[in-house]
PDB file of N, CA and C in Angstrom:
ATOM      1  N   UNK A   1     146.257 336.261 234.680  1.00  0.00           N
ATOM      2  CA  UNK A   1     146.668 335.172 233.811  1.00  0.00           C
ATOM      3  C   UNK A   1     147.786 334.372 234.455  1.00  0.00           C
ATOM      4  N   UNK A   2     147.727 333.074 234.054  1.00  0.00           N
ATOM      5  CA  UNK A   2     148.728 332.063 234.627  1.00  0.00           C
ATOM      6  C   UNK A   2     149.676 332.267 233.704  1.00  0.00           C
ATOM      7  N   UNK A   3     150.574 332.076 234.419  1.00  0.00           N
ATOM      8  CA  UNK A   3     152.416 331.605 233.139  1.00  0.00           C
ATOM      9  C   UNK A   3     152.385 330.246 233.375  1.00  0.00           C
ATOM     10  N   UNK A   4     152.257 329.620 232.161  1.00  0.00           N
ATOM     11  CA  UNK A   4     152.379 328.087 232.190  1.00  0.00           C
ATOM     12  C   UNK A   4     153.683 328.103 231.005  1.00  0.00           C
ATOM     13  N   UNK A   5     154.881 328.597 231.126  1.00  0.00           N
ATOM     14  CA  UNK A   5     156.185 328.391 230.647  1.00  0.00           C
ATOM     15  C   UNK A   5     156.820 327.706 231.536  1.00  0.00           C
ATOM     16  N   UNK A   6     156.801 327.777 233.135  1.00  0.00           N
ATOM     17  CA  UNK A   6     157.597 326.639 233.374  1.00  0.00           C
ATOM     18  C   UNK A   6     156.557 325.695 234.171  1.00  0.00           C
ATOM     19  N   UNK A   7     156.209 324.462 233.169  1.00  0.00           N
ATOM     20  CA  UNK A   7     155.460 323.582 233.542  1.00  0.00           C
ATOM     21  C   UNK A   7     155.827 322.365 234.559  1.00  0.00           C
ATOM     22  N   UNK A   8     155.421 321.939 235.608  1.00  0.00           N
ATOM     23  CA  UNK A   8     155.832 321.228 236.489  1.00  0.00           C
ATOM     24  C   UNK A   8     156.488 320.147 235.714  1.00  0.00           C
ATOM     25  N   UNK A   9     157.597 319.054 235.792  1.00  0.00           N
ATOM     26  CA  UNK A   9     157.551 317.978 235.242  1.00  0.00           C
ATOM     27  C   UNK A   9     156.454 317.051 235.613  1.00  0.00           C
ATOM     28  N   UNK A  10     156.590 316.123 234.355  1.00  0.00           N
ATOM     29  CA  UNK A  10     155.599 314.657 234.544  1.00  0.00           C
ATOM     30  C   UNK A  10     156.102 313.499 234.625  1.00  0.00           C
ATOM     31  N   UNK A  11     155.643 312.930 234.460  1.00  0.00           N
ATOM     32  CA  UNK A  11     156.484 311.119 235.079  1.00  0.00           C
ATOM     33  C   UNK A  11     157.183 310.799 233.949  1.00  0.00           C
ATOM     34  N   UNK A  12     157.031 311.342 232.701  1.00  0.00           N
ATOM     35  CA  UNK A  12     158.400 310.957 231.869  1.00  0.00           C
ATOM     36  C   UNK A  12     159.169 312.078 231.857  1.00  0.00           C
ATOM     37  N   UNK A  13     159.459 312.518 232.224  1.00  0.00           N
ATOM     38  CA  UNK A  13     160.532 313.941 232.631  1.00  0.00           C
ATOM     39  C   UNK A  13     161.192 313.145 233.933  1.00  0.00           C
ATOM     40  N   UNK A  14     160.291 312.775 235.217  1.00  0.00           N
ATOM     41  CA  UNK A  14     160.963 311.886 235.903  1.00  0.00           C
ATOM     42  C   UNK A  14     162.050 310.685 235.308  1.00  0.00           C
ATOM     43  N   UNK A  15     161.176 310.103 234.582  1.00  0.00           N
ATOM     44  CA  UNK A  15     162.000 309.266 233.940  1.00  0.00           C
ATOM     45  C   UNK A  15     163.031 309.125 233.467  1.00  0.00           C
ATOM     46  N   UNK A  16     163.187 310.590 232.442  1.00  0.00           N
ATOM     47  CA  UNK A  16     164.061 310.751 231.926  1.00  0.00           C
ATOM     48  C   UNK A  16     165.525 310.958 232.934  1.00  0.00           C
ATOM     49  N   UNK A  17     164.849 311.810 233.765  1.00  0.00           N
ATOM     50  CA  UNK A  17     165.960 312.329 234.952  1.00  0.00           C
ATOM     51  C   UNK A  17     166.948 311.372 235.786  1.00  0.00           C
ATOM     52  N   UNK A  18     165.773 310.284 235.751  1.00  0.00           N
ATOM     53  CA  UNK A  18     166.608 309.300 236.427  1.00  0.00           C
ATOM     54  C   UNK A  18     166.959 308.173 235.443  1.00  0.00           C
ATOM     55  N   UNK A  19     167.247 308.065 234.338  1.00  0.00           N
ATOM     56  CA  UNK A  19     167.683 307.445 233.164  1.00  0.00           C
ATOM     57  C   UNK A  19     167.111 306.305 233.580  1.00  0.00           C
ATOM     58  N   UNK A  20     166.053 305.866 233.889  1.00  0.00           N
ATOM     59  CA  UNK A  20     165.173 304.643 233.553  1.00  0.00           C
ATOM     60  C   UNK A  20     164.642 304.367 232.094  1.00  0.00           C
ATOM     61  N   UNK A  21     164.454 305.086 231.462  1.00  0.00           N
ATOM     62  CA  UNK A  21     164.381 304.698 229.720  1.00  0.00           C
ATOM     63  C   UNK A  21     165.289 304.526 229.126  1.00  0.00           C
ATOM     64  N   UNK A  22     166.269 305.178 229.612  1.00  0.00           N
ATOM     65  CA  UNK A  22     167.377 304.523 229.010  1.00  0.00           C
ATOM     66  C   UNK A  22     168.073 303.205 229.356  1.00  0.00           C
ATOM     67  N   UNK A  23     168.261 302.557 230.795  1.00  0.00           N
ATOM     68  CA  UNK A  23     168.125 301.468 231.236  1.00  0.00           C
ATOM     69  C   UNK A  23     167.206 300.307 230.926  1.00  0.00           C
ATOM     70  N   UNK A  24     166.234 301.014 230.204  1.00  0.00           N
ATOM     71  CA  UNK A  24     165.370 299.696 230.144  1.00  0.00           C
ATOM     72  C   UNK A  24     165.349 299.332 228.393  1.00  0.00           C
ATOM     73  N   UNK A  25     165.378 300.342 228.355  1.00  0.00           N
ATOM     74  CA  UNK A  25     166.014 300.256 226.557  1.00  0.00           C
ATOM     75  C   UNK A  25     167.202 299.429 226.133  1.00  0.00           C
ATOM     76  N   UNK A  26     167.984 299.565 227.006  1.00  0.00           N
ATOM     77  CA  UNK A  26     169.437 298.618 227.237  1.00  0.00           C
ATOM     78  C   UNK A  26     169.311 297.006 227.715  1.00  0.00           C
ATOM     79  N   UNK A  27     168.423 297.089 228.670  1.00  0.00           N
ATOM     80  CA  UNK A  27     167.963 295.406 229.080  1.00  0.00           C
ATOM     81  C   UNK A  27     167.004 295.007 227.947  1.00  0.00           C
ATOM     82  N   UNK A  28     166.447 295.554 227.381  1.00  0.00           N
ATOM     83  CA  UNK A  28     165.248 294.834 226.547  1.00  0.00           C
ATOM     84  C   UNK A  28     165.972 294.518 225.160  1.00  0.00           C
ATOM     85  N   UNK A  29     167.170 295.489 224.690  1.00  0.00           N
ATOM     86  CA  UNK A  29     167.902 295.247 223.780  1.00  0.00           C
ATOM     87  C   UNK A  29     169.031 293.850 224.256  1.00  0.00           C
ATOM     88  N   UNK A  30     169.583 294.061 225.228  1.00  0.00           N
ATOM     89  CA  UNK A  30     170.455 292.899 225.828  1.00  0.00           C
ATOM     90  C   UNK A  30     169.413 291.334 225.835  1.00  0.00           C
ATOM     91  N   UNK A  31     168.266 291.532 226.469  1.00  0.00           N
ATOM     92  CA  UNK A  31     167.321 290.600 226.812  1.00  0.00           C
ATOM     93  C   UNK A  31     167.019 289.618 225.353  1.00  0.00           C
ATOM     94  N   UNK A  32     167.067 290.789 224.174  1.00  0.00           N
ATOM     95  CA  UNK A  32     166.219 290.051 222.811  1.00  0.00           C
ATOM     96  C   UNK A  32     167.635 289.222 222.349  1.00  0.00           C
ATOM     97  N   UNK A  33     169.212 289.760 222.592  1.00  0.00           N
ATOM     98  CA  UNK A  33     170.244 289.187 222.222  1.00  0.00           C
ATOM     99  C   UNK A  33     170.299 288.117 222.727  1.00  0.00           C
ATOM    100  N   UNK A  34     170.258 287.858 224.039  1.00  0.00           N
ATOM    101  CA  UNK A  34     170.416 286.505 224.922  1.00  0.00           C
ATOM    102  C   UNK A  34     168.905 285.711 224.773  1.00  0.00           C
ATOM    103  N   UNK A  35     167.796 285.688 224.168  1.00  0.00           N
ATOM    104  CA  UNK A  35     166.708 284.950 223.687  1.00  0.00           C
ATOM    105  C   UNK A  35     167.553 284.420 222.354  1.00  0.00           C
ATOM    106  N   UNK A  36     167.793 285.595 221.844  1.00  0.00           N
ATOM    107  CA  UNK A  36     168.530 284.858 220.382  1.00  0.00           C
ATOM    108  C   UNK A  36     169.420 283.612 220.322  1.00  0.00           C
ATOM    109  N   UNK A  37     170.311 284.143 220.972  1.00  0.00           N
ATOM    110  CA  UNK A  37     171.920 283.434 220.946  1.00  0.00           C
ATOM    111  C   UNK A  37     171.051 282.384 221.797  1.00  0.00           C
ATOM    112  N   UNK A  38     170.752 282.524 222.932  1.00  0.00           N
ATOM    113  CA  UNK A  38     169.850 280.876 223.348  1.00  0.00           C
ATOM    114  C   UNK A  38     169.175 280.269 222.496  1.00  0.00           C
ATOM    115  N   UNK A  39     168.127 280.428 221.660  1.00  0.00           N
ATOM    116  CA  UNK A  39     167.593 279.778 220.633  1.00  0.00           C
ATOM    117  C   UNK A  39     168.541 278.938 219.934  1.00  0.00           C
ATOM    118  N   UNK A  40     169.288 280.052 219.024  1.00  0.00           N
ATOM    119  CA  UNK A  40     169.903 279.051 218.798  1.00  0.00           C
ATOM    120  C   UNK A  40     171.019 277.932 219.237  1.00  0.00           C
ATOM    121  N   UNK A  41     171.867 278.576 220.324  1.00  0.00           N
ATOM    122  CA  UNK A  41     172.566 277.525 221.037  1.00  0.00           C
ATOM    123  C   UNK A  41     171.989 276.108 221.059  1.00  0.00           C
ATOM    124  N   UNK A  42     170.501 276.162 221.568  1.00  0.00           N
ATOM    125  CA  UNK A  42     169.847 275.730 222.726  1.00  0.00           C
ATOM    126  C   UNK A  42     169.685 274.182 221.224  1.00  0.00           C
ATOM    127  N   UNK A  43     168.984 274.676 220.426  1.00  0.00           N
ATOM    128  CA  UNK A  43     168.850 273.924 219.071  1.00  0.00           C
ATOM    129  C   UNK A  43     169.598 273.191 218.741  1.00  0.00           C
ATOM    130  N   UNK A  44     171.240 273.782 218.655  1.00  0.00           N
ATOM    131  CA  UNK A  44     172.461 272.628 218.282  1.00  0.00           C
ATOM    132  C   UNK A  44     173.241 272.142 219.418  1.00  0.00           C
ATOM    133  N   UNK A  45     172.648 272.198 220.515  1.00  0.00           N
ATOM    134  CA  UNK A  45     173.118 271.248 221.858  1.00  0.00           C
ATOM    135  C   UNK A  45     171.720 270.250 221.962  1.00  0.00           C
ATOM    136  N   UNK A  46     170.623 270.700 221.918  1.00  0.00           N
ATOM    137  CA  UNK A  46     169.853 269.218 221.755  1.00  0.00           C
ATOM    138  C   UNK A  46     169.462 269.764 223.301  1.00  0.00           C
ATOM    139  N   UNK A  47     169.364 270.580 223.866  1.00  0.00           N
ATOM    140  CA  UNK A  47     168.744 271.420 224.864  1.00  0.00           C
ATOM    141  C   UNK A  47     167.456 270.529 224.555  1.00  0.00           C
ATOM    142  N   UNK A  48     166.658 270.398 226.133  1.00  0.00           N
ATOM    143  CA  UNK A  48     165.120 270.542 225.766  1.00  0.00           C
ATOM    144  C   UNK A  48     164.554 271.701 225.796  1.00  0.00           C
ATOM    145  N   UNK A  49     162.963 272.034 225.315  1.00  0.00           N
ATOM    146  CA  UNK A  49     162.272 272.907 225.041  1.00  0.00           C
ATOM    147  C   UNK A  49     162.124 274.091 225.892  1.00  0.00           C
ATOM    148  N   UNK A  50     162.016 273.155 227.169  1.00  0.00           N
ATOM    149  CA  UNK A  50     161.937 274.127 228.413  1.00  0.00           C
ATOM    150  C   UNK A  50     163.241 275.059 228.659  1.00  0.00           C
ATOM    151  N   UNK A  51     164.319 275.027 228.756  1.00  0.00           N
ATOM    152  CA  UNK A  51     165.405 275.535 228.967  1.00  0.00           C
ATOM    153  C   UNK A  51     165.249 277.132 227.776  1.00  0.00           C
ATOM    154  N   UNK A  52     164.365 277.347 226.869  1.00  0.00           N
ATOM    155  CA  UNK A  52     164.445 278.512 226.367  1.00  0.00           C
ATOM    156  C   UNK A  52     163.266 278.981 227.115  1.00  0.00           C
ATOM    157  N   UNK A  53     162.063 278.546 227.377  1.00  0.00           N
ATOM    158  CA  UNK A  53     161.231 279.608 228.214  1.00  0.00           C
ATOM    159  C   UNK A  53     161.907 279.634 229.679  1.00  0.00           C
ATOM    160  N   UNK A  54     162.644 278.732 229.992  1.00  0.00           N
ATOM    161  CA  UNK A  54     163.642 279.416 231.667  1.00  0.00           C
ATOM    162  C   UNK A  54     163.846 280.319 230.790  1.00  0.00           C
ATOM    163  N   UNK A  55     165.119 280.838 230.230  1.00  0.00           N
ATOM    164  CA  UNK A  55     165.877 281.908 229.434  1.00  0.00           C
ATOM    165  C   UNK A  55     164.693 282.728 229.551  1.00  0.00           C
ATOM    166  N   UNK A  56     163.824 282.603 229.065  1.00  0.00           N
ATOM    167  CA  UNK A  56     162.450 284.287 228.731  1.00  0.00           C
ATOM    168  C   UNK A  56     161.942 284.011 230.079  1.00  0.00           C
ATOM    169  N   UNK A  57     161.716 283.119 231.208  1.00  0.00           N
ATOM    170  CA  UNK A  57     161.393 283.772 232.593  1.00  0.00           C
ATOM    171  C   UNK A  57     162.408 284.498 233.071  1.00  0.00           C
ATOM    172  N   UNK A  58     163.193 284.060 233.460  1.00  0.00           N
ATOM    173  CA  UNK A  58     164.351 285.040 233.531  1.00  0.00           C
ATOM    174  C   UNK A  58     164.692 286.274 233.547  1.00  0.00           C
ATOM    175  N   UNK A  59     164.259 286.842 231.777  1.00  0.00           N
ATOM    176  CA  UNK A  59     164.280 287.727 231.080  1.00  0.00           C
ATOM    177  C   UNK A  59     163.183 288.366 231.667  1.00  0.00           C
ATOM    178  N   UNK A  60     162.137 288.003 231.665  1.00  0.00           N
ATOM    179  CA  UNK A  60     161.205 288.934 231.736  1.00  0.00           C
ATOM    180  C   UNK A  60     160.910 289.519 233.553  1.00  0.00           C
ATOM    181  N   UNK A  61     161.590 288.220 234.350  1.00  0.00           N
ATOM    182  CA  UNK A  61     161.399 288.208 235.700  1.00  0.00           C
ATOM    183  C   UNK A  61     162.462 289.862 236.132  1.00  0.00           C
ATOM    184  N   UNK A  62     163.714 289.689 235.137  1.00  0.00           N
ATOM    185  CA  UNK A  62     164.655 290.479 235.541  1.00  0.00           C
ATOM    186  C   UNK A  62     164.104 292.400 234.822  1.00  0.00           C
ATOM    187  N   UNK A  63     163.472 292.013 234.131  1.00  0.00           N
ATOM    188  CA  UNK A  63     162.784 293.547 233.877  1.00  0.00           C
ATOM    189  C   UNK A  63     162.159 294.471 234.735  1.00  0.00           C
ATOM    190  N   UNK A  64     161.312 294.182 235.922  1.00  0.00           N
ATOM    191  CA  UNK A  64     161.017 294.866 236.552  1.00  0.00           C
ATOM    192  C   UNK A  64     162.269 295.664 237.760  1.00  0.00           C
ATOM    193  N   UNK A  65     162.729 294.463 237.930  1.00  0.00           N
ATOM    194  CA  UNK A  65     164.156 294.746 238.806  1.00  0.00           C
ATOM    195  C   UNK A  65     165.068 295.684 237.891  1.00  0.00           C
ATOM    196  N   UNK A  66     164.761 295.518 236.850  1.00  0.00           N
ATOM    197  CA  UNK A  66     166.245 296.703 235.927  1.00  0.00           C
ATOM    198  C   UNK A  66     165.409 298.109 236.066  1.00  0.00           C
ATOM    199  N   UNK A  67     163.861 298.053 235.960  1.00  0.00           N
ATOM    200  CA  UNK A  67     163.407 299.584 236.253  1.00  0.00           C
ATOM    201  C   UNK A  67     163.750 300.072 238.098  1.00  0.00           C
ATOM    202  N   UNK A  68     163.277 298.883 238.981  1.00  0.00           N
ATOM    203  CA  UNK A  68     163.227 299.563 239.979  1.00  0.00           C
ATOM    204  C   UNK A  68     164.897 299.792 240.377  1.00  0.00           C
ATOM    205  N   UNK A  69     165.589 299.263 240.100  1.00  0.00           N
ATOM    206  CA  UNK A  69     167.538 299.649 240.780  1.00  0.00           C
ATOM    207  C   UNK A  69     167.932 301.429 239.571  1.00  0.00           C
ATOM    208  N   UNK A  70     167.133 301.428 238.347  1.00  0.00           N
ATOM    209  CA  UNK A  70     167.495 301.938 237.537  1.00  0.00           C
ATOM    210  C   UNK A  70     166.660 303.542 238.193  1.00  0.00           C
ATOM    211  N   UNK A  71     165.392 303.073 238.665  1.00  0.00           N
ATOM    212  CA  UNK A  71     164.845 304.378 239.286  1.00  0.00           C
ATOM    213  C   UNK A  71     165.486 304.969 240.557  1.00  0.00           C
ATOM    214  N   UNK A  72     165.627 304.278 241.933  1.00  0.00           N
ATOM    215  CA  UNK A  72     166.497 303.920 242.697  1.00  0.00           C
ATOM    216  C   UNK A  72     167.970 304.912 242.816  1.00  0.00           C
ATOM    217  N   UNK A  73     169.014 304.102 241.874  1.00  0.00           N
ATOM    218  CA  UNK A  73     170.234 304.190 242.013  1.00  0.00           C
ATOM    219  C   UNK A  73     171.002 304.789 240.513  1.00  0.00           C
ATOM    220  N   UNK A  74     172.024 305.476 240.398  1.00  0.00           N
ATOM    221  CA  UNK A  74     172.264 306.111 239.560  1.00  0.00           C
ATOM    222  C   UNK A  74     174.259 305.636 239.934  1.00  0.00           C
ATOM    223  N   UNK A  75     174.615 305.831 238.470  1.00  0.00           N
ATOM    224  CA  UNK A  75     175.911 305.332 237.924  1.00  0.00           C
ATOM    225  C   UNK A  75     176.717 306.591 238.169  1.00  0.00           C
ATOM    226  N   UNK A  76     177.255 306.519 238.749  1.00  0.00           N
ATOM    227  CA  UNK A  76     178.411 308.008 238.307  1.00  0.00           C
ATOM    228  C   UNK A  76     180.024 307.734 238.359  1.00  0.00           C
ATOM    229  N   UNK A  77     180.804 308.484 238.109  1.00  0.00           N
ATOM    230  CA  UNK A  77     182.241 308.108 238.209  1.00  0.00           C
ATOM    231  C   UNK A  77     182.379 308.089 240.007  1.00  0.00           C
ATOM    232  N   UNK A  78     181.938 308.511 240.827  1.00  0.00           N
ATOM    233  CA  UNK A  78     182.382 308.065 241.955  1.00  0.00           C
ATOM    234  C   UNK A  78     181.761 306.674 242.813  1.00  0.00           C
ATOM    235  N   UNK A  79     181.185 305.845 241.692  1.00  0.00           N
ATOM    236  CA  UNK A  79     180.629 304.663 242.273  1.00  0.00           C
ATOM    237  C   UNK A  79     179.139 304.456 242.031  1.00  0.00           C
ATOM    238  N   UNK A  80     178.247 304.034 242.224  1.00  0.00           N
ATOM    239  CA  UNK A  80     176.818 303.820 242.869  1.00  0.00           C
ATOM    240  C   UNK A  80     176.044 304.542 243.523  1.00  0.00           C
ATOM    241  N   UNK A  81     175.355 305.374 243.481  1.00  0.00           N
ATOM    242  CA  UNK A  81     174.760 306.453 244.362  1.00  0.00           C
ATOM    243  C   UNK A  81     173.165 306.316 244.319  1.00  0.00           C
ATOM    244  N   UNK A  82     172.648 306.387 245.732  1.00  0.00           N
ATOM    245  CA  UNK A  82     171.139 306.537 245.350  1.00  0.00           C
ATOM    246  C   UNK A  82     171.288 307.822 244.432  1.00  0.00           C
ATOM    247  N   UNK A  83     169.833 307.719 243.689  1.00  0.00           N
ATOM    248  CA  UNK A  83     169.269 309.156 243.200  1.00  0.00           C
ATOM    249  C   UNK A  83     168.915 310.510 244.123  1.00  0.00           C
ATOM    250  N   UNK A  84     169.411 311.379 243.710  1.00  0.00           N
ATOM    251  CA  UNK A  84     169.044 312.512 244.228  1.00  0.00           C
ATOM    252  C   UNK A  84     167.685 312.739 244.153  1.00  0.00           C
ATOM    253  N   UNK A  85     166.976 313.333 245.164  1.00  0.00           N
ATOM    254  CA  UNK A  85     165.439 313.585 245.294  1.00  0.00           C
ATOM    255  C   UNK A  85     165.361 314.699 244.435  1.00  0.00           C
ATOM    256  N   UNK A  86     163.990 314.473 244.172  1.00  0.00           N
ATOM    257  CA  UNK A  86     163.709 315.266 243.266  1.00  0.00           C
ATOM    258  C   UNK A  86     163.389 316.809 243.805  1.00  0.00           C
ATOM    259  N   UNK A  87     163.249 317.772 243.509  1.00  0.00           N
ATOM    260  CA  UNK A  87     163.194 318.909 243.373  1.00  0.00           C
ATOM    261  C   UNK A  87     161.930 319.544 242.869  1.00  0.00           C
ATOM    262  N   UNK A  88     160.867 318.930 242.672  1.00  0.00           N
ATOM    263  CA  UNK A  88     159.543 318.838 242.668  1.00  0.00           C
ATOM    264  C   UNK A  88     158.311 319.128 243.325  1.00  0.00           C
ATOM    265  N   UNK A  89     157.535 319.888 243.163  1.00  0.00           N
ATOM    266  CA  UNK A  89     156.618 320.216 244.020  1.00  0.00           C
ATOM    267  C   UNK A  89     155.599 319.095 244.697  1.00  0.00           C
ATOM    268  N   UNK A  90     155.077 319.311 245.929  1.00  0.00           N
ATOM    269  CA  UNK A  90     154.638 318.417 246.723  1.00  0.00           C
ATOM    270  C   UNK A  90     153.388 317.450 245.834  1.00  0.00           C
ATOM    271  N   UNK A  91     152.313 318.216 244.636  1.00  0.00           N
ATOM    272  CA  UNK A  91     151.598 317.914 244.169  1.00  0.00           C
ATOM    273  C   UNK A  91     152.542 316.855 242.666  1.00  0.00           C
ATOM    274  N   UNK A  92     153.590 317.240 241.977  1.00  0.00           N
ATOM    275  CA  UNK A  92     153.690 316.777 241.312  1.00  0.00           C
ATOM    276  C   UNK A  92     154.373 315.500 242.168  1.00  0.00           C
ATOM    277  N   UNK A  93     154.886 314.936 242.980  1.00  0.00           N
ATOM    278  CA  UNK A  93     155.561 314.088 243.528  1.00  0.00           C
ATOM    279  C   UNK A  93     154.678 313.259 243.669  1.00  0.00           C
ATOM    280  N   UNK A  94     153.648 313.717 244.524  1.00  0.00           N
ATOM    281  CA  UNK A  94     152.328 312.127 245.009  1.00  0.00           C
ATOM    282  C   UNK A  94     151.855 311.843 244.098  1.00  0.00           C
ATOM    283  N   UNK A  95     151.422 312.746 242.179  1.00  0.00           N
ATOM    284  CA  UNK A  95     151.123 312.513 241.402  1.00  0.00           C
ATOM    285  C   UNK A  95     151.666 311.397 240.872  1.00  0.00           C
ATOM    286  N   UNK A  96     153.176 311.427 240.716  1.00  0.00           N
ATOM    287  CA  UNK A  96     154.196 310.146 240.226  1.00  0.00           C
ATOM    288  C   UNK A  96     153.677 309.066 241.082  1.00  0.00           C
ATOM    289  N   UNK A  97     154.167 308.913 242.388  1.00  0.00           N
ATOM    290  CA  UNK A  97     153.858 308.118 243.727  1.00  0.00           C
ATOM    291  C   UNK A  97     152.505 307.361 242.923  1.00  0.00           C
ATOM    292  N   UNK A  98     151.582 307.794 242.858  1.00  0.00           N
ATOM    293  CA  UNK A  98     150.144 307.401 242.513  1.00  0.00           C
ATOM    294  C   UNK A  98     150.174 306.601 241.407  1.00  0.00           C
ATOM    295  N   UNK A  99     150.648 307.117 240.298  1.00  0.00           N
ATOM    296  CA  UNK A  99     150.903 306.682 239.257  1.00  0.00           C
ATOM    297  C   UNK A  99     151.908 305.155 238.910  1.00  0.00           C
ATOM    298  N   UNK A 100     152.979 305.435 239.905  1.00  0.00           N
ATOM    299  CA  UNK A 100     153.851 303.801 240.035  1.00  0.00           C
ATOM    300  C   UNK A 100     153.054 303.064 240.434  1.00  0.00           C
ATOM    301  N   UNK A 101     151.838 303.586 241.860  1.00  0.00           N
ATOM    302  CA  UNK A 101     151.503 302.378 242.675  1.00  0.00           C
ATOM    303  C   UNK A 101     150.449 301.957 241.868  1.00  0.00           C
ATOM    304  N   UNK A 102     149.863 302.392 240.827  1.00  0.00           N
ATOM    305  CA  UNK A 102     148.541 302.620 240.072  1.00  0.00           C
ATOM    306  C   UNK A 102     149.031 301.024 239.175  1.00  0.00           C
ATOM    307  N   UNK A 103     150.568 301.427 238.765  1.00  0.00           N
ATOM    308  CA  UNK A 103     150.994 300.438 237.451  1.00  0.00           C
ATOM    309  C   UNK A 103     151.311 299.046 238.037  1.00  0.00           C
ATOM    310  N   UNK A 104     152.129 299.259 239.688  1.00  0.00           N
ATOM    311  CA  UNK A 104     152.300 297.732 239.921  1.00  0.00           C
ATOM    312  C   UNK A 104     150.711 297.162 240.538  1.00  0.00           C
ATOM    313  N   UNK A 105     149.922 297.687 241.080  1.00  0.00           N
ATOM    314  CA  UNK A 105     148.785 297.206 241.479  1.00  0.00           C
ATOM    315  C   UNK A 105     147.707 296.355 240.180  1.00  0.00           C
ATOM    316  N   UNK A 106     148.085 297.150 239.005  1.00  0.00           N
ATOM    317  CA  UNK A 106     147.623 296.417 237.811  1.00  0.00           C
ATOM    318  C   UNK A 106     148.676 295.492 237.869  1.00  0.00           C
ATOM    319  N   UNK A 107     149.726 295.553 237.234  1.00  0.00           N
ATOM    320  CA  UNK A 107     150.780 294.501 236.761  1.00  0.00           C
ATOM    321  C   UNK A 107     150.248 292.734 237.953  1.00  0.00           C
ATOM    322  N   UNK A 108     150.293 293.409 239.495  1.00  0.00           N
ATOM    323  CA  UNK A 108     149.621 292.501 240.458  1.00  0.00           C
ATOM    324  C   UNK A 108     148.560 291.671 239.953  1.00  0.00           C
ATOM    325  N   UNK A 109     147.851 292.601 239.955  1.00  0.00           N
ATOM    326  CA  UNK A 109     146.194 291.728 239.917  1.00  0.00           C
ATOM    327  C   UNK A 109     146.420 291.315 237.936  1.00  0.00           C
ATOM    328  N   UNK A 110     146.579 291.743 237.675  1.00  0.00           N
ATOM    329  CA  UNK A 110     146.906 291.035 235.738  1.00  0.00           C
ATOM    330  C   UNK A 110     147.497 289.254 236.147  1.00  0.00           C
ATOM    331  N   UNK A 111     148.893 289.577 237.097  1.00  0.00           N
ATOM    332  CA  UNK A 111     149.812 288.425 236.763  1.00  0.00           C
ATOM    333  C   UNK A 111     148.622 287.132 237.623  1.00  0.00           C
ATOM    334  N   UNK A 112     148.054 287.962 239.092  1.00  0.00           N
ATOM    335  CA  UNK A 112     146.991 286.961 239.642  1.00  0.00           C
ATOM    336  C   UNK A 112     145.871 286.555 238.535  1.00  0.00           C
ATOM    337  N   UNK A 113     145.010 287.257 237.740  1.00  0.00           N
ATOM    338  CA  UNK A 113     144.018 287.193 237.197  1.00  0.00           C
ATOM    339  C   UNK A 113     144.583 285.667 236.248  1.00  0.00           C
ATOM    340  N   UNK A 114     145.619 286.149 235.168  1.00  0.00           N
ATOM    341  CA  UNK A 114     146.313 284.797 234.464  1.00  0.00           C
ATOM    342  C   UNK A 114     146.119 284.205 235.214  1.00  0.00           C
ATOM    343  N   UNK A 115     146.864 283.918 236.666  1.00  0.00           N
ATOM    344  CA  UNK A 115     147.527 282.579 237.716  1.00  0.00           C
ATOM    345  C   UNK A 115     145.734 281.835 237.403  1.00  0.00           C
ATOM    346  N   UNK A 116     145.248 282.413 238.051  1.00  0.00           N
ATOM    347  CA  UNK A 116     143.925 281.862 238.175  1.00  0.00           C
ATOM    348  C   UNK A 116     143.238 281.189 237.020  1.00  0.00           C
ATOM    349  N   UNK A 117     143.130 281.758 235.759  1.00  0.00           N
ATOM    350  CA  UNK A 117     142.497 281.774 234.329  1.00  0.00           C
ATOM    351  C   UNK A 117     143.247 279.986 234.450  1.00  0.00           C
ATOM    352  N   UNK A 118     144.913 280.026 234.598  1.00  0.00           N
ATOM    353  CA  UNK A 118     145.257 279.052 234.437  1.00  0.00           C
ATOM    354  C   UNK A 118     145.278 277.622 234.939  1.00  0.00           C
ATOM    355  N   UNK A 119     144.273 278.279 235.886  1.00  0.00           N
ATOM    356  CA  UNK A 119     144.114 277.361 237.339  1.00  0.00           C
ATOM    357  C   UNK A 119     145.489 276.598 238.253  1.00  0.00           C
ATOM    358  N   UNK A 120     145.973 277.630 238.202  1.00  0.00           N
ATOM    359  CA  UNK A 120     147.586 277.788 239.172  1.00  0.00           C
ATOM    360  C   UNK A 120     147.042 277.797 240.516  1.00  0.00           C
ATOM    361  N   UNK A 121     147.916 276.875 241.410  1.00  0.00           N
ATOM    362  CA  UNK A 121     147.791 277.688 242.934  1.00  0.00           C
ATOM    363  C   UNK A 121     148.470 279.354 243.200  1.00  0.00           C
ATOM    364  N   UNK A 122     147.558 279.486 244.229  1.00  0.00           N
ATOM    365  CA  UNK A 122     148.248 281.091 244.291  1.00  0.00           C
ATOM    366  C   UNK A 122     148.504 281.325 245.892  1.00  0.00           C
TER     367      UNK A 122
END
């Protein structure tokens, strides 16, 4: 019989480890404040229309960058530090690996598929 009590971690155990949910929980909460407070700023300055979707490109441009510095690099009292490697077995590691490259390769071909739908140059 197998002992499956100590179960390998999974990519949200990764996650957790390297406080990327919690980072991104923090930008998406910061992100909806600064859509707000722009809205309305934007309304009683006589802003044009465009100047709030800059604000949400922006926003949304800067999300991927808050996961990857947040996976990356870690906060501590002695400054900025990459993350410590994980401690993970060789199978659960390429599993993750697979799994990131799995999500930006969609996110890729999604943002191309729109470009195109919209008849954007690409």
């Amino acid at each position: 019989m197998d002992d499956h009590s100590e179960q390998a971690p999974g990519i949200v155990d990764e996650l957790r480890r390297r406080k990327v949910l919690r980072s991104t929980t923090i930008y998406a909460v910061g992100g909806w404040c600064v859509l707000q407070w722009s809205n309305y700023l934007f309304q009683h300055m006589a802003w044009p229309d465009w100047s709030l979707t800059l604000v949400l490109t922006f926003v949304v441009l800067g999300f991927p960058v808050t996961v990857a510095l947040s996976w990356a690099f870690d906060i501590t009292p002695a400054g900025v530090r990459l993350t410590d490697p994980a401690s993970l077995p060789a199978g659960v590691r390429t599993r993750i690996s697979w799994m990131v490259d799995a999500v930006v390769l969609l996110l890729f071909a999604g943002t191309l598929f729109m470009l195109l739908q919209q008849g954007g140059a690409v």
